[in-house]
Protein backbone atom coordinates (compact mmCIF):
# COMPACT_ATOMS: atom_id res chain seq x y z
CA UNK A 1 0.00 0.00 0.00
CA UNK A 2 1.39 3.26 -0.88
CA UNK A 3 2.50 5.73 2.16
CA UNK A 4 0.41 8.45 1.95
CA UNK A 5 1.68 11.70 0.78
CA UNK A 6 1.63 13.78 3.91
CA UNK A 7 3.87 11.03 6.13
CA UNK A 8 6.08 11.05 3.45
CA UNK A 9 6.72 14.67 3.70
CA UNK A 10 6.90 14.61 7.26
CA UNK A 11 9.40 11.87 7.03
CA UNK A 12 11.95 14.17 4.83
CA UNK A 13 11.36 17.11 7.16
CA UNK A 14 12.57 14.90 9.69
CA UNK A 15 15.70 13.97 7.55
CA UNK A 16 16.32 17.55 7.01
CA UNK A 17 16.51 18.53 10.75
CA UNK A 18 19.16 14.80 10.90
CA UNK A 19 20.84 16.37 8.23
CA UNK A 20 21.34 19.54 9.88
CA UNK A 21 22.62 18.07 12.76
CA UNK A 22 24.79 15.60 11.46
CA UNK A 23 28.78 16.69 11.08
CA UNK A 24 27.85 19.75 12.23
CA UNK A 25 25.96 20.77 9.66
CA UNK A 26 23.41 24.04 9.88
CA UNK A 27 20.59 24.97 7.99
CA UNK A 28 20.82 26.69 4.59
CA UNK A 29 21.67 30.30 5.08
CA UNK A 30 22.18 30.07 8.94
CA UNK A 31 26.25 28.90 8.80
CA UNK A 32 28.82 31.65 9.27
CA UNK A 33 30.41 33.55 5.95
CA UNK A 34 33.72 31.68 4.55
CA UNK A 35 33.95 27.81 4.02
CA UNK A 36 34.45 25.37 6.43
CA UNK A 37 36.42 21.69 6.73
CA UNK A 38 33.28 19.34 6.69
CA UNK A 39 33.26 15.58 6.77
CA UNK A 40 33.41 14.39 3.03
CA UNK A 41 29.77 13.78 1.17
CA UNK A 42 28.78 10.29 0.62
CA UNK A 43 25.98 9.52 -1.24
CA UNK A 44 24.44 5.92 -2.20
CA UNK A 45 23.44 5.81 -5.99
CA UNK A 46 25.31 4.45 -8.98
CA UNK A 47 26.30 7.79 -10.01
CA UNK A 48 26.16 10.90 -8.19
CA UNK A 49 27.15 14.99 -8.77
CA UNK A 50 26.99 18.36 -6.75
CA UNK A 51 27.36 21.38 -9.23
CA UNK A 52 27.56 25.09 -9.02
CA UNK A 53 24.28 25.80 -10.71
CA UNK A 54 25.67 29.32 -11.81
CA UNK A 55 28.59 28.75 -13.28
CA UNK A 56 28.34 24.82 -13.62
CA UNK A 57 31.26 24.41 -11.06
CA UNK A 58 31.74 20.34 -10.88
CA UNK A 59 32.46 20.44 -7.06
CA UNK A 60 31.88 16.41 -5.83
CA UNK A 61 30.38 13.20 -7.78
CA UNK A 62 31.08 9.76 -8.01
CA UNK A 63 30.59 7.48 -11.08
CA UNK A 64 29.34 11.07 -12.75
CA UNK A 65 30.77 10.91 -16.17
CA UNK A 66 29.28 7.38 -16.30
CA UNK A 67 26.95 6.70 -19.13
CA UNK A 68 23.41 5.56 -17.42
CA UNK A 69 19.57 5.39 -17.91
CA UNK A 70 18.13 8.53 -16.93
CA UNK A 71 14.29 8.06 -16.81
CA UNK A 72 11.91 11.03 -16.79
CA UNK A 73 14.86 13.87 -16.29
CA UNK A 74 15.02 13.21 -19.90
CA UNK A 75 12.25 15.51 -19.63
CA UNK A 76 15.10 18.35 -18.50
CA UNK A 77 16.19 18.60 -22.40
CA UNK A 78 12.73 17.96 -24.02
CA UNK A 79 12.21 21.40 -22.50
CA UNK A 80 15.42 22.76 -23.43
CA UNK A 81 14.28 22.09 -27.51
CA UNK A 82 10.37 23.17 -26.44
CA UNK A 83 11.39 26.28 -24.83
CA UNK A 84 12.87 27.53 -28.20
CA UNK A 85 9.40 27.96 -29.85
CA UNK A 86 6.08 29.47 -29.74
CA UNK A 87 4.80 28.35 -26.16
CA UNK A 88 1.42 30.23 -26.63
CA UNK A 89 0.32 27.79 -29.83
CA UNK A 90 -2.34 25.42 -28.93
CA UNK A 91 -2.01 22.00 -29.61
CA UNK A 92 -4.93 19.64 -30.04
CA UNK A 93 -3.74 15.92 -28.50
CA UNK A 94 -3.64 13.04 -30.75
CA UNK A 95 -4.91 9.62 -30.29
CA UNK A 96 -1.32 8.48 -29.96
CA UNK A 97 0.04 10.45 -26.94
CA UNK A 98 -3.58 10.28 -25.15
CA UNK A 99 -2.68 6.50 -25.31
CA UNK A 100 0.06 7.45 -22.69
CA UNK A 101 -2.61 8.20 -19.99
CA UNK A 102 -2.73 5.07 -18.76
CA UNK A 103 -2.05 3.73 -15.08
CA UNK A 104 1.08 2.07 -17.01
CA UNK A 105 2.77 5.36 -17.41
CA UNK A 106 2.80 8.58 -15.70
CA UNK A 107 0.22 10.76 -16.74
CA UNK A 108 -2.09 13.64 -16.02
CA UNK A 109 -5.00 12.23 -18.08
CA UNK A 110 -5.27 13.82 -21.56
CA UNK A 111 -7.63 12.96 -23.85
CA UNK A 112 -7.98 12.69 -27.75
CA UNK A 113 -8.81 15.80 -28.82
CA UNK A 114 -7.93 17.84 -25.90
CA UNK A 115 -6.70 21.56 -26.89
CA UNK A 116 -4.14 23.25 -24.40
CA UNK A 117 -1.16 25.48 -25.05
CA UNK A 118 2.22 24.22 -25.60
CA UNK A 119 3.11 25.90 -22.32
CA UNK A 120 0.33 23.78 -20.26
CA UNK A 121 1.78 20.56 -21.81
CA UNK A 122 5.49 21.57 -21.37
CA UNK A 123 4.07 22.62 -17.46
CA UNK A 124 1.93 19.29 -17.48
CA UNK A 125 5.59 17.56 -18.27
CA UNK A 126 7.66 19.15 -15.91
CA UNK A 127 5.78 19.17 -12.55
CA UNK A 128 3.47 16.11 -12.56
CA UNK A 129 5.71 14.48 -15.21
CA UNK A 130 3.34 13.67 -17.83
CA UNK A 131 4.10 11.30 -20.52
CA UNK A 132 0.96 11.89 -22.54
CA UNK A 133 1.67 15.93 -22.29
CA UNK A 134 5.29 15.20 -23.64
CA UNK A 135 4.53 12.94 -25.87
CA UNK A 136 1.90 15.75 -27.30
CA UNK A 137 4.37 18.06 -27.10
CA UNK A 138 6.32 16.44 -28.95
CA UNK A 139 4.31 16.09 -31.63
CA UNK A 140 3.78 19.28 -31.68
CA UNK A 141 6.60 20.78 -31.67
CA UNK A 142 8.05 18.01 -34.38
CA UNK A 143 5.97 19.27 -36.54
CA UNK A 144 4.09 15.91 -36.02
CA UNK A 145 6.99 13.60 -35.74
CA UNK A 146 8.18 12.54 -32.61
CA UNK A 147 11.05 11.18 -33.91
CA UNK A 148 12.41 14.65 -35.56
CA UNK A 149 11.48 16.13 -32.27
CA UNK A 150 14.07 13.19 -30.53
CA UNK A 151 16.24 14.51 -32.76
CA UNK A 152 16.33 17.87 -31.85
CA UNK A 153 17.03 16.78 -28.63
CA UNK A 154 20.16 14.95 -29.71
CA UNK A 155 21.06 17.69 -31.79
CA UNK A 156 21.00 20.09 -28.64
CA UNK A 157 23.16 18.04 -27.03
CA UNK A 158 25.90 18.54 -29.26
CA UNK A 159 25.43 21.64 -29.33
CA UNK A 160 26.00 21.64 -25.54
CA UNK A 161 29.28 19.31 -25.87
CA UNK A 162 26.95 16.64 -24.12
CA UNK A 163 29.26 13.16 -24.99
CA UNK A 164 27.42 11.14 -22.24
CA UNK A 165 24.09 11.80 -23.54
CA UNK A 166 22.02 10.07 -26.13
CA UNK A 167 18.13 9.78 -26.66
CA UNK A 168 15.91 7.52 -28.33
CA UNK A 169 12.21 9.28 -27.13
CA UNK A 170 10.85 12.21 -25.55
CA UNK A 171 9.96 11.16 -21.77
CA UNK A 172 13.04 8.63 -20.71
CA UNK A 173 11.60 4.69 -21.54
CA UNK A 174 14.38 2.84 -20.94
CA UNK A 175 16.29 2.11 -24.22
CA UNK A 176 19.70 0.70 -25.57
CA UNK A 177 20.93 3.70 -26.63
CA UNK A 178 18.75 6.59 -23.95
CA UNK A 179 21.74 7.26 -21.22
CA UNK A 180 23.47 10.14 -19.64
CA UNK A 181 25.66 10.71 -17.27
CA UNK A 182 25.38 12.81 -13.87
CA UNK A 183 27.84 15.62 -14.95
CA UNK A 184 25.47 16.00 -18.60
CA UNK A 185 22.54 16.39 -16.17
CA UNK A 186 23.92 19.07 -14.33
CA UNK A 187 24.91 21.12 -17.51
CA UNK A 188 21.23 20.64 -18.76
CA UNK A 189 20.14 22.05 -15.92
CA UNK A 190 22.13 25.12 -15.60
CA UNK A 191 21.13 25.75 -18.84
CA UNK A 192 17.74 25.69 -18.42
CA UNK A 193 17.19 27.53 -15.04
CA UNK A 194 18.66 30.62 -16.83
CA UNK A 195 15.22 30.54 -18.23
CA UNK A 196 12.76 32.00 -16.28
CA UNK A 197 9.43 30.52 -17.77
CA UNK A 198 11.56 27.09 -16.64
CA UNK A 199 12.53 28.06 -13.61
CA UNK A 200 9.08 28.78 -12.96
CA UNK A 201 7.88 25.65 -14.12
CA UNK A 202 10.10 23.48 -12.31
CA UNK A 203 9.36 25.33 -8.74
CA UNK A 204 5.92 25.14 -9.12
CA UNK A 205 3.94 23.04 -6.55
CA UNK A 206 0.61 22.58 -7.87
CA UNK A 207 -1.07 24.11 -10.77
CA UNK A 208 -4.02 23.96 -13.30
CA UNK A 209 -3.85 23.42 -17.19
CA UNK A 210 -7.28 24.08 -18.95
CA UNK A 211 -8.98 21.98 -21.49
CA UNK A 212 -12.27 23.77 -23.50
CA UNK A 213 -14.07 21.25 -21.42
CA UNK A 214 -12.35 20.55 -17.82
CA UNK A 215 -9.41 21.58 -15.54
CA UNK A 216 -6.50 19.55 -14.69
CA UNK A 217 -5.32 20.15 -11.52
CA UNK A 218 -0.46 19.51 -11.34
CA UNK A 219 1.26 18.23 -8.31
CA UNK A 220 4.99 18.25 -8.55
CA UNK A 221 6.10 14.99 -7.90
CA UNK A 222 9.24 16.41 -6.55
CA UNK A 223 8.73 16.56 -2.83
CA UNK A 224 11.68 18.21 -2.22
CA UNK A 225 9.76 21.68 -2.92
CA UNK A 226 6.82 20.53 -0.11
CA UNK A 227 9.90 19.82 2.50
CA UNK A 228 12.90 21.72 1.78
CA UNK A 229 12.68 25.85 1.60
CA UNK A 230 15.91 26.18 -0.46
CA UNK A 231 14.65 23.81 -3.28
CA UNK A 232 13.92 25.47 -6.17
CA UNK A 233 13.22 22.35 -8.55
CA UNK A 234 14.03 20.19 -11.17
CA UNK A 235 12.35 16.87 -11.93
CA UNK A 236 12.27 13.30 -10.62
CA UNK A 237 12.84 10.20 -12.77
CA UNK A 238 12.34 6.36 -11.86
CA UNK A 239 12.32 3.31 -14.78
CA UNK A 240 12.76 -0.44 -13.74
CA UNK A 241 16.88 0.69 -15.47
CA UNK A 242 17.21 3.96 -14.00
CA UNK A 243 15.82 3.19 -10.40
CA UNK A 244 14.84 5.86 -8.33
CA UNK A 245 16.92 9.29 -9.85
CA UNK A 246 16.45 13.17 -9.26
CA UNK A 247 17.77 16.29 -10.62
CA UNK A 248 17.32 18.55 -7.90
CA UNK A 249 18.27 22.35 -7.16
CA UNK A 250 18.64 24.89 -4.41
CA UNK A 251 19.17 28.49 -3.69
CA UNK A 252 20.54 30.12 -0.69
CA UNK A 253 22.08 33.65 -0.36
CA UNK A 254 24.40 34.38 -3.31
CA UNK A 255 24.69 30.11 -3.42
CA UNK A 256 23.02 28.05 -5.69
CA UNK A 257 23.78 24.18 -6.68
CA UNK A 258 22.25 21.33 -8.50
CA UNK A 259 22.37 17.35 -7.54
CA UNK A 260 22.20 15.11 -9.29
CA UNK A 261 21.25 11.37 -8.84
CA UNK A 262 21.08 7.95 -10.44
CA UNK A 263 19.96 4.69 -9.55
CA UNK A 264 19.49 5.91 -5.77
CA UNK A 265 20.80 3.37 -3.14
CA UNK A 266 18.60 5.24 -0.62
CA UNK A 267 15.91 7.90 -0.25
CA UNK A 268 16.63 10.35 -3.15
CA UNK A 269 14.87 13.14 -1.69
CA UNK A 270 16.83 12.87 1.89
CA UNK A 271 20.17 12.46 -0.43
CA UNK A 272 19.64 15.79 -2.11
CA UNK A 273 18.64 17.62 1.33
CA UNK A 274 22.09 16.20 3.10
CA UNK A 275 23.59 17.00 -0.09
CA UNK A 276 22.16 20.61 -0.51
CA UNK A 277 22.94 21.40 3.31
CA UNK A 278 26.86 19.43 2.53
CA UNK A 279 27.43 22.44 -0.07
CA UNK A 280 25.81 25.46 1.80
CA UNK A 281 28.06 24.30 4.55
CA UNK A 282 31.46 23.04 2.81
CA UNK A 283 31.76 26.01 -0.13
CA UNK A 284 31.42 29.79 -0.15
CA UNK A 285 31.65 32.02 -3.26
CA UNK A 286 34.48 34.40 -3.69
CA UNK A 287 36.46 36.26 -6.86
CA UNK A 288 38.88 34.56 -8.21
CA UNK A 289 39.46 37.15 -10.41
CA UNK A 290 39.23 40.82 -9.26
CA UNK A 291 38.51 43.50 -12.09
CA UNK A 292 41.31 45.87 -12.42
CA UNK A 293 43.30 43.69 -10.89
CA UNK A 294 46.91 43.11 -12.56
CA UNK A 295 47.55 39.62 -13.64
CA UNK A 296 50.63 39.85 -16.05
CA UNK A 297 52.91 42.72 -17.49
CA UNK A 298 53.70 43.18 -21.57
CA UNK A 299 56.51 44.79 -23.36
CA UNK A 300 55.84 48.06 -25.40
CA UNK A 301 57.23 47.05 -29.07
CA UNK A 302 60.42 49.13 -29.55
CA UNK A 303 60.59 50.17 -26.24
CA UNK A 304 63.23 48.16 -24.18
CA UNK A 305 62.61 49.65 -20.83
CA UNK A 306 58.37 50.19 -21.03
CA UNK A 307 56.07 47.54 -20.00
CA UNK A 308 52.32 48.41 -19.30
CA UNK A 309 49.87 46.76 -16.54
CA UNK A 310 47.51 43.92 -17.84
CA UNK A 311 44.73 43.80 -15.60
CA UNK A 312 41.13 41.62 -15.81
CA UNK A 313 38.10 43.00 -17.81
CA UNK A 314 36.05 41.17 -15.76
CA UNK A 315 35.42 39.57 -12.38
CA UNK A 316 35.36 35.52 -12.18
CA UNK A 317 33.36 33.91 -9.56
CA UNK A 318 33.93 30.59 -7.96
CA UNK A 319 33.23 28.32 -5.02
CA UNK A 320 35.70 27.15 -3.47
CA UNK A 321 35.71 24.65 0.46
CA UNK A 322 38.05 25.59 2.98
CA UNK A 323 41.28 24.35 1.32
CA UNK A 324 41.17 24.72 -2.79
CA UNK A 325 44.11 24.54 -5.10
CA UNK A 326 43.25 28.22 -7.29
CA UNK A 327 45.75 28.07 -9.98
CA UNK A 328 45.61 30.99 -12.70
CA UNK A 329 46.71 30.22 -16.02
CA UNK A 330 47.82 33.52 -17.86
CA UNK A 331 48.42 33.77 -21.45
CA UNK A 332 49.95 36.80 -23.08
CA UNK A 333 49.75 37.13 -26.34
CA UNK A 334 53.16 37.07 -28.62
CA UNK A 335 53.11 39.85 -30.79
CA UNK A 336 51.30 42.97 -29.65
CA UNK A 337 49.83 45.19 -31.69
CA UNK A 338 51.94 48.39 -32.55
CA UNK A 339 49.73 50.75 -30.73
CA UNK A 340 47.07 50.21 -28.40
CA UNK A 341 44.18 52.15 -26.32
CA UNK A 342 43.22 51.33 -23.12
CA UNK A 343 41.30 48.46 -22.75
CA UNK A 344 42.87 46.63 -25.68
CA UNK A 345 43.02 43.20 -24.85
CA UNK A 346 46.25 41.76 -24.96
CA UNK A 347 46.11 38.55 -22.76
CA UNK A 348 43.78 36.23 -20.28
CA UNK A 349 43.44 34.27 -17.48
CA UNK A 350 41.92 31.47 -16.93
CA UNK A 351 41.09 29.94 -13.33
CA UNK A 352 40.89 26.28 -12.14
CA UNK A 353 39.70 24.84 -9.03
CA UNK A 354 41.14 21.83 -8.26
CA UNK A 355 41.79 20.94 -11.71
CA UNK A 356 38.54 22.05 -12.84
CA UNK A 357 38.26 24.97 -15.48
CA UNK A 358 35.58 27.74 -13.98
CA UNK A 359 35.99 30.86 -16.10
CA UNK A 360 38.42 32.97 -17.42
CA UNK A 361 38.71 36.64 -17.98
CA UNK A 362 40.51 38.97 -20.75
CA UNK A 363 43.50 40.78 -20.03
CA UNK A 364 43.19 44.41 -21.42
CA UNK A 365 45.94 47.20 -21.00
CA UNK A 366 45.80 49.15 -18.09
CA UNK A 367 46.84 51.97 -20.19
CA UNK A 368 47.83 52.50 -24.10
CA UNK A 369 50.98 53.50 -25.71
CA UNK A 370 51.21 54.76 -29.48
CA UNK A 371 52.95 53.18 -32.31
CA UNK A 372 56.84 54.03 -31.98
CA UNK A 373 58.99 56.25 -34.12
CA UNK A 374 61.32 55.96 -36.68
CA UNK A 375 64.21 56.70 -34.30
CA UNK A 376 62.80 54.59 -31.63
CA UNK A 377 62.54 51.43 -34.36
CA UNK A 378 65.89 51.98 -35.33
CA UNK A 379 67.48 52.42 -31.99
CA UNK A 380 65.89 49.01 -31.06
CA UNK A 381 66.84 47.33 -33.90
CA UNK A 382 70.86 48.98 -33.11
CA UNK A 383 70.50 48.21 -29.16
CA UNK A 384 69.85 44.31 -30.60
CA UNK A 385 72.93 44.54 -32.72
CA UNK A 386 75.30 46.00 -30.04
CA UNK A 387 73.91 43.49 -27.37
C-alpha cells in the first residue's frame, strides 16, 4: 500500500533537521560567511554529482561521467528544444500520446482531442511528469513527428558538448541507446534555469492546465519543494533501469547548486537535502578574479625599458571549500599590436579549481601607448645589434 503523501513529507522534514545536525551541519543560510572543513559527502546511488548551478562548477560526484539510464529527467532537455518555440500555440492531443494516460505510465490524463497550449503541456511535463503531455508536445513541436522532435534533442546536445548523452524518445523509456551521465545532467540544468518561464515551471507546486471542457489540476512529484525551503526544482525520474533518480536544485544567499542522482541506493529526496545542506556548509563564493586587478605585465614594441599593466576586464566567480588549489593560467599574447588604447586586450586568465576549469577573464591594458617612431625602431633594432 502506498505511504500516503503527507507522512512522506513529514518523514523528509525529519531527515532535514538529521541532516542539519549531522557533522555539524546548519541549515541553509544560517552557517557563518567563509567555508568550512566538513566531513566528506557520501551519497548511495550508482552515479552521483553536486554542481555550481551558476557557473556549472563540478564540485563532488562519483561514477558522474558514467553513461546511465536517466528516466523522466530526460524531460530536462525535451524542454530545453520546447522552450525555443512558440509556447502560446495550442495544440490539439492526438490519439497516440492520449494513449500514454494510462495507469502504465505517468500521466495527467489527456484525452484525444484535448486543446491546451504548448506551455500547459510543457508545465503538465515538468511538474506532474506527464508522458501523454510530452509525448503531445512532442508532436507538436516536431511538426508531427516525434522522432524529428528526438532529434532535436540529440542535436541540442551537441550543441552543448553533451558526450554522455544520447536519446531515443521524448519522456526517458528505458532504451539501448537513452543514457546520460550525472555531470550531462547538471549542464542541462544550468542551462535551463537561466530561463525564467523554466525556472518557474520546475518550482511550481501545484497548478491547473485548462482543457475547452475541464481543468487539470499539477502536483509536482518532486517533494523536495513541499519539505525543503531552499529547493527550487528540477524533476524526478524512476524506470525499472534507471531506479529511483532526481535532478534537484537549491538556492541560498548568493549560493546556488544542482544534484544530481542515479539509480538511488537510498531515499533520493533525503540524499539531495544532506547533499544541498553538505554544499551550503562546505563552499562559499568568492572572486577569483578581481577587475582591475593586474595579472601579467607586456613589453611596449620598440621600447626596451616600457612595460604596461595587464589587468582583468572582468570579475570571475567561484566556489571554493576551505582548502582549494586556485591556480591561474595567464596567457599573453606574442606579438602585440603596434599601438594600443586602453582596454585593448592583450592577454587572459583562466582559473581552475582543483583541476577544474571555472571561467576565465581577458587581459586588457591598463593603459595604451602609441605606435613608436622611426628613431625609436631603429634604436631598437641597433641596441639588438650592439647586445
Amino acid at each position: 500500500m502506498p505511504i500516503p503523501i503527507d507522512i512522506r513529507r513529514a518523514a523528509l522534514i525529519a531527515a532535514l533537521s538529521l541532516a542539519a545536525l549531522c557533522g555539524g551541519l546548519e541549515p541553509a543560510g544560517a552557517q557563518e560567511d567563509g567555508a568550512r572543513e566538513v566531513p566528506p559527502l557520501e551519497v548511495s546511488a550508482r552515479a552521483w554529482s553536486v554542481t555550481d548551478l551558476k557557473t556549472g562548477e563540478y564540485l563532488a560526484g562519483s561514477g558522474a561521467s558514467d553513461e546511465l539510464p536517466m528516466a523522466s529527467t530526460t524531460k530536462v532537455m525535451g524542454a530545453l528544444v520546447a522552450l525555443e518555440t512558440d509556447l502560446d500555440e495550442e495544440v490539439t492531443v492526438s490519439e497516440a500520446a492520449a494513449a500514454f494516460a494510462v495507469p502504465a505510465y505517468s500521466n495527467v490524463g489527456l484525452l484525444p482531442g484535448d486543446v491546451l497550449s504548448a506551455r500547459e503541456l510543457l508545465m503538465a511535463s515538468m511538474i506532474s511528469s506527464g508522458d501523454d503531455a510530452a509525448y503531445a508536445l512532442a508532436e507538436h513541436v516536431g511538426g508531427g513527428s516525434v522522432e524529428r522532435f528526438v532529434g532535436m534533442m540529440n542535436e541540442k546536445a551537441g550543441e552543448m558538448g553533451l558526450q554522455d548523452t544520447s536519446f531515443e524518445n521524448p519522456v526517458g523509456f528505458d532504451a539501448s541507446d537513452h543514457h546520460t551521465s550525472a555531470r550531462d545532467l547538471a549542464t542541462m540544468t544550468a542551462v535551463a534555469m537561466r530561463n525564467p518561464a523554466f525556472r518557474e515551471m520546475v518550482s511550481t507546486e501545484y497548478a491547473t492546465i485548462v482543457t475547452p471542457y475541464r481543468e487539470i489540476p499539477l502536483t509536482n512529484t518532486n517533494e523536495l519543494l513541499f519539505a525543503y525551503p531552499p529547493a527550487t526544482g528540477v524533476k524526478t525520474g524512476t524506470t525499472p533501469a534507471a531506479g529511483e533518480s532526481l535532478v534537484s536544485s537549491a538556492a541560498g544567499g548568493d549560493e546556488a547548486y544542482a544534484f544530481v542522482i542515479l539509480d538511488a541506493g537510498e531515499d533520493r529526496f533525503a540524499a539531495s537535502i544532506r547533499a544541498f545542506e553538505h554544499a551550503f556548509a562546505a563552499y562559499d563564493r568568492t572572486d577569483l578574479v578581481v577587475r582591475g586587478e593586474k595579472y601579467a605585465g607586456a613589453g611596449v614594441p620598440y621600447r626596451r625599458d616600457e612595460s604596461i599593466d595587464l589587468v582583468a576586464s572582468r570579475d570571475v566567480e567561484g566556489l571554493v571549500d576551505a582548502s582549494p588549489e586556485v591556480e591561474r593560467e595567464v596567457r599573453v599574447i606574442e606579438d602585440p599590436p603596434d599601438a594600443a588604447r586602453p582596454g585593448t586586450r592583450l592577454g587572459e586568465v583562466v582559473v581552475k579549481v582543483d583541476g577544474e576549469v571555472i571561467g576565465g577573464s581577458p587581459l586588457v591594458a591598463r593603459r595604451g601607448y602609441s605606435e613608436a617612431s622611426l628613431w625609436e625602431r631603429v634604436w631598437y633594432t641597433v641596441g639588438g645589434v650592439i647586445e
